[in-house]
N, C-alpha and C. Protein backbone atom coordinates (compact mmCIF):
# COMPACT_ATOMS: atom_id res chain seq x y z
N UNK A 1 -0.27 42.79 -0.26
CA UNK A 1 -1.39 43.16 0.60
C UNK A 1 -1.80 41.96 1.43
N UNK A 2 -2.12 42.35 2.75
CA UNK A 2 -2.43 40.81 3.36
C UNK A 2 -3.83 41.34 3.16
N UNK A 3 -4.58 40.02 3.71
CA UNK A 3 -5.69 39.81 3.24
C UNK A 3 -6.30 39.77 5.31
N UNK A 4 -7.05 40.55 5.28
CA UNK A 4 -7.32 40.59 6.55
C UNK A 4 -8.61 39.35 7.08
N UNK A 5 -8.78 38.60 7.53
CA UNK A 5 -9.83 37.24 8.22
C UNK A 5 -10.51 37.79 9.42
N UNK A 6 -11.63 37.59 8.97
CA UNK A 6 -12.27 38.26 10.70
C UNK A 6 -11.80 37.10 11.72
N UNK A 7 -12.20 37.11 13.08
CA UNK A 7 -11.87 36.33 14.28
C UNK A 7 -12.88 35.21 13.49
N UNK A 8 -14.28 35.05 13.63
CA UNK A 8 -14.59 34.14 13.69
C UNK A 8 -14.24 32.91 12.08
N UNK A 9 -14.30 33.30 10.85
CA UNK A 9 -13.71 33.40 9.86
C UNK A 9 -12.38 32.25 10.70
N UNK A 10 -10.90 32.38 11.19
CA UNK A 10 -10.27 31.99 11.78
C UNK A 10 -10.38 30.87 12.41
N UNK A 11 -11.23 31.01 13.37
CA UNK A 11 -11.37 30.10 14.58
C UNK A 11 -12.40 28.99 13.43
N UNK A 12 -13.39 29.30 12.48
CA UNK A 12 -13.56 28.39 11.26
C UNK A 12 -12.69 27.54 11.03
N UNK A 13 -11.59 28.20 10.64
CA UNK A 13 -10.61 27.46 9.82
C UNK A 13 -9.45 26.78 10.77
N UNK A 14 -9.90 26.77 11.80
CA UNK A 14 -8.76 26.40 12.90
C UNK A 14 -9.34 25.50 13.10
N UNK A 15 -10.90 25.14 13.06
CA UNK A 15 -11.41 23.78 13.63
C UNK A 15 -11.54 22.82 12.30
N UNK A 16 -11.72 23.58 10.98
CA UNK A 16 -11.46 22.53 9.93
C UNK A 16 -10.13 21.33 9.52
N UNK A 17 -9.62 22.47 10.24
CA UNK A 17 -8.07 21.94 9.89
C UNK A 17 -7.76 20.89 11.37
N UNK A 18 -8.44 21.27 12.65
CA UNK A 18 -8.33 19.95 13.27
C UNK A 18 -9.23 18.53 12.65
N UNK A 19 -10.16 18.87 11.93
CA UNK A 19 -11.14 18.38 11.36
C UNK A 19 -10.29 17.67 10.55
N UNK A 20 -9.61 18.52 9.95
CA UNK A 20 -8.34 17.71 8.45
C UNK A 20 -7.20 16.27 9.27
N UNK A 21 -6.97 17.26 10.31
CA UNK A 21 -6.10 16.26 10.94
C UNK A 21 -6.53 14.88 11.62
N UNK A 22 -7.72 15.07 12.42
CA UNK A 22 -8.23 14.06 13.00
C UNK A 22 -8.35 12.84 11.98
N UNK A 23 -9.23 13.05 10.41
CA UNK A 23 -9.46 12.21 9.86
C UNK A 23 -8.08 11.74 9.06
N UNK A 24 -6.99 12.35 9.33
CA UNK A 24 -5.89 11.66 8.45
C UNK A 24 -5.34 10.94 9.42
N UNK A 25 -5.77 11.25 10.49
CA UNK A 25 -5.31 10.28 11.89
C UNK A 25 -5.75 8.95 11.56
N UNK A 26 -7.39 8.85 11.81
CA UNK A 26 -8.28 8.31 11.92
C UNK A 26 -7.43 6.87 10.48
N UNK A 27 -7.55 7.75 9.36
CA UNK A 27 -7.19 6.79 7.92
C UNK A 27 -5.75 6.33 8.52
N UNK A 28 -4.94 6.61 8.93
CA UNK A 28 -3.35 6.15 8.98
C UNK A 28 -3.51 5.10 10.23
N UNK A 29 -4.39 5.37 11.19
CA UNK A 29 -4.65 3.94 11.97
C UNK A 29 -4.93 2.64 11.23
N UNK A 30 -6.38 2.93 10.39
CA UNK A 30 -6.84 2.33 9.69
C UNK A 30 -5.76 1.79 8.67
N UNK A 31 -5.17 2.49 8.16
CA UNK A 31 -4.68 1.59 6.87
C UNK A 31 -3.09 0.59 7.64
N UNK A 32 -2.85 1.49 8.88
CA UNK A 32 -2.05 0.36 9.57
C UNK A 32 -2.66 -0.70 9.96
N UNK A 33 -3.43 -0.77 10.85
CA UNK A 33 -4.36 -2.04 11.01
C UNK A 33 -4.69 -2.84 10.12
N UNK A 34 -4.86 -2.56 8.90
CA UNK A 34 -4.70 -3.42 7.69
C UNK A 34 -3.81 -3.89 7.20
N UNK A 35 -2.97 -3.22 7.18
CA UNK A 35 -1.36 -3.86 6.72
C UNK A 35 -0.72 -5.08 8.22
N UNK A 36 -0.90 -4.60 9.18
CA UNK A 36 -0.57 -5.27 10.29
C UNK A 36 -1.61 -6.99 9.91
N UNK A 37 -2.76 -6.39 9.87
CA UNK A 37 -3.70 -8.06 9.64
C UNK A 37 -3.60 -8.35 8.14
N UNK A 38 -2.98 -8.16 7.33
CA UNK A 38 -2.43 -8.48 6.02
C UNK A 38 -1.00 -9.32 6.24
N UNK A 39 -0.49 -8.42 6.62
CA UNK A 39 1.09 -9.48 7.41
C UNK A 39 0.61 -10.56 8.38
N UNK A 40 -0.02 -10.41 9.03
CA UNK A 40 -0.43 -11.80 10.20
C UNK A 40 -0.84 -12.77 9.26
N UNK A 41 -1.91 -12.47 8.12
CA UNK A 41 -2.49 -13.45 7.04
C UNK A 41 -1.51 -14.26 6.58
N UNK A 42 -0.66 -13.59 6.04
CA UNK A 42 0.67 -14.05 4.82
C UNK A 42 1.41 -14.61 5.55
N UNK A 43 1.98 -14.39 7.25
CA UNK A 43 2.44 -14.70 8.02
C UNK A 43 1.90 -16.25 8.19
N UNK A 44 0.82 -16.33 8.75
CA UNK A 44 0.14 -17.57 9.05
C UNK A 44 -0.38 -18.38 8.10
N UNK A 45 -0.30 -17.99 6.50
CA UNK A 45 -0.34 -18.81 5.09
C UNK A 45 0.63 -19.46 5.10
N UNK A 46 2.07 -19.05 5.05
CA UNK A 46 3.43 -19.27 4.81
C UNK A 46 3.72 -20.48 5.79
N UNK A 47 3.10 -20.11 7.34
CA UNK A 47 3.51 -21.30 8.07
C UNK A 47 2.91 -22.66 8.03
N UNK A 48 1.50 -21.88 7.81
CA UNK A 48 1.01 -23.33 7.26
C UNK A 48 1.24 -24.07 6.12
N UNK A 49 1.46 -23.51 5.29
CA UNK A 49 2.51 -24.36 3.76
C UNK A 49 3.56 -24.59 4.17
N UNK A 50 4.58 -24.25 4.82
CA UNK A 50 5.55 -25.14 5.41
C UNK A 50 4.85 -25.94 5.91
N UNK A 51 4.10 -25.92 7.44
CA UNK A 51 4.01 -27.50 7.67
C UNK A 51 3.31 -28.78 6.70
N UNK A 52 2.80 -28.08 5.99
CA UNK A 52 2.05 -29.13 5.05
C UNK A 52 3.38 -29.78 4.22
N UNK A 53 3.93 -29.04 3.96
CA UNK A 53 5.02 -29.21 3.01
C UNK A 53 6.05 -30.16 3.51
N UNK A 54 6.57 -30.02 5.16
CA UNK A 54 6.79 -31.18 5.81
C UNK A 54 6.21 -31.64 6.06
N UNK A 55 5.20 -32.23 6.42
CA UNK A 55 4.36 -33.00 6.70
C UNK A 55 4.50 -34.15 4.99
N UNK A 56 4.51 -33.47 4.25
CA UNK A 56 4.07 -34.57 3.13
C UNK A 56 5.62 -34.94 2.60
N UNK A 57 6.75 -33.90 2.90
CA UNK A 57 7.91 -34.57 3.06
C UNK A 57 8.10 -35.51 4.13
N UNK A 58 8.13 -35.87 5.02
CA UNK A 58 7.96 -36.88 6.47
C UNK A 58 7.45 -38.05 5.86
N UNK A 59 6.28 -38.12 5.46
CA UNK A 59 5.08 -38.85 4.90
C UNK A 59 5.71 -39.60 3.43
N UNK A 60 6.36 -38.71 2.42
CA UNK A 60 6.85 -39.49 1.60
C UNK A 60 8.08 -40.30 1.87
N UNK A 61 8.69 -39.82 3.05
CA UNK A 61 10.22 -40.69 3.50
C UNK A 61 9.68 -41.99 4.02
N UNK A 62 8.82 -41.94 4.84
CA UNK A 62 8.04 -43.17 5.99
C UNK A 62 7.99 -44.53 4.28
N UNK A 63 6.89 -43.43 3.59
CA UNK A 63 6.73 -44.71 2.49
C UNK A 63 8.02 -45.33 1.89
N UNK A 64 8.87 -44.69 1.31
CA UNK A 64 10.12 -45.05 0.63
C UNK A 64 10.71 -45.91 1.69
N UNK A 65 11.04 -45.34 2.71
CA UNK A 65 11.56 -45.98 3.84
C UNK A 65 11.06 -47.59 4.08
N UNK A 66 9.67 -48.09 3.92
CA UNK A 66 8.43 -49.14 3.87
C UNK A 66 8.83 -49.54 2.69
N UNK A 67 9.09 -49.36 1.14
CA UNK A 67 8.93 -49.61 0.11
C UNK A 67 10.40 -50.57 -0.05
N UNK A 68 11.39 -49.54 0.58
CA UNK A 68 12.48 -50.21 0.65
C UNK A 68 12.87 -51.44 1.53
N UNK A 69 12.38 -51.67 2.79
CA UNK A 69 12.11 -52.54 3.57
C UNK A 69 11.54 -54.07 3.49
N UNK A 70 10.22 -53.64 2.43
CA UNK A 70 9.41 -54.63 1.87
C UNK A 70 10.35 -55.52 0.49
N UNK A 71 11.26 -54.46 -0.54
CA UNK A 71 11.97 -55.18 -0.89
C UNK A 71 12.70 -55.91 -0.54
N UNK A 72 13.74 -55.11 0.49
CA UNK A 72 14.94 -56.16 0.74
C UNK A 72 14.28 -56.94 1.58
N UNK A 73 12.96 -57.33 2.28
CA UNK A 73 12.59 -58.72 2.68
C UNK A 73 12.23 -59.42 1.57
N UNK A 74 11.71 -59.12 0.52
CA UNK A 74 11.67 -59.71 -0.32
C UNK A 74 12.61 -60.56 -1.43
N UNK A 75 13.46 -60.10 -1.50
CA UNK A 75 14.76 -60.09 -1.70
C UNK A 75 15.34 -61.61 -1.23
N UNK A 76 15.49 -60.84 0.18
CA UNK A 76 16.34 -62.00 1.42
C UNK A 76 15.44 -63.31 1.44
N UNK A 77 14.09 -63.39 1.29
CA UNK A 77 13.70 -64.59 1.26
C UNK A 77 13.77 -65.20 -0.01
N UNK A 78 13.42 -64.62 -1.31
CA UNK A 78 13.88 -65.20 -2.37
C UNK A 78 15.17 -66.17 -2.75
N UNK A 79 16.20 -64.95 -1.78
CA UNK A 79 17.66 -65.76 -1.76
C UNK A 79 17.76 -66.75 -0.89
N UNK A 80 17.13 -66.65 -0.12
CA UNK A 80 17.07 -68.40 1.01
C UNK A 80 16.28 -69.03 0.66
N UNK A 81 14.61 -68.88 0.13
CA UNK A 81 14.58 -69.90 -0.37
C UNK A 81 15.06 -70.32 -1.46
N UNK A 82 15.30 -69.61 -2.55
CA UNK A 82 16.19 -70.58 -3.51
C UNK A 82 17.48 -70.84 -3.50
């Protein structure tokens, strides 16, 4: 048996259901826009721990590089003067 819907009954349920759609619109923007500025975050965390990360690699070579320098002058004058 079908079930007979008056007109207006219908045209009800025709605007709920744009009603349904709009707001699943509305949420699927939304939860993209979040994921999009969630990736930019993690994106721009990541780069900045790399550069820090070189940065303090760079920084520890300079010293070693100095450490080693300071010896072998140290070194070389020891051996000339004695």
């Amino acid at each position: 048996m079908a079930l007979y819907l008056p007109p207006h009954h219908t045209a009800t349920r025709t605007l709920q259901n744009k009603v349904v759609v709009a707001v699943v619109v509305v949420v699927v923007k939304v939860v993209v826009v979040v994921v999009v500025v969630v990736v930019v975050v993690v994106v721009v965390v990541v780069v900045v721990v790399v550069v820090v990360v070189v940065v303090v690699v760079v920084v520890a070579a300079v010293v070693v590089v100095e450490v080693v320098v300071v010896v072998v002058v140290v070194v070389v004058v020891v051996v000339v003067v004695v």
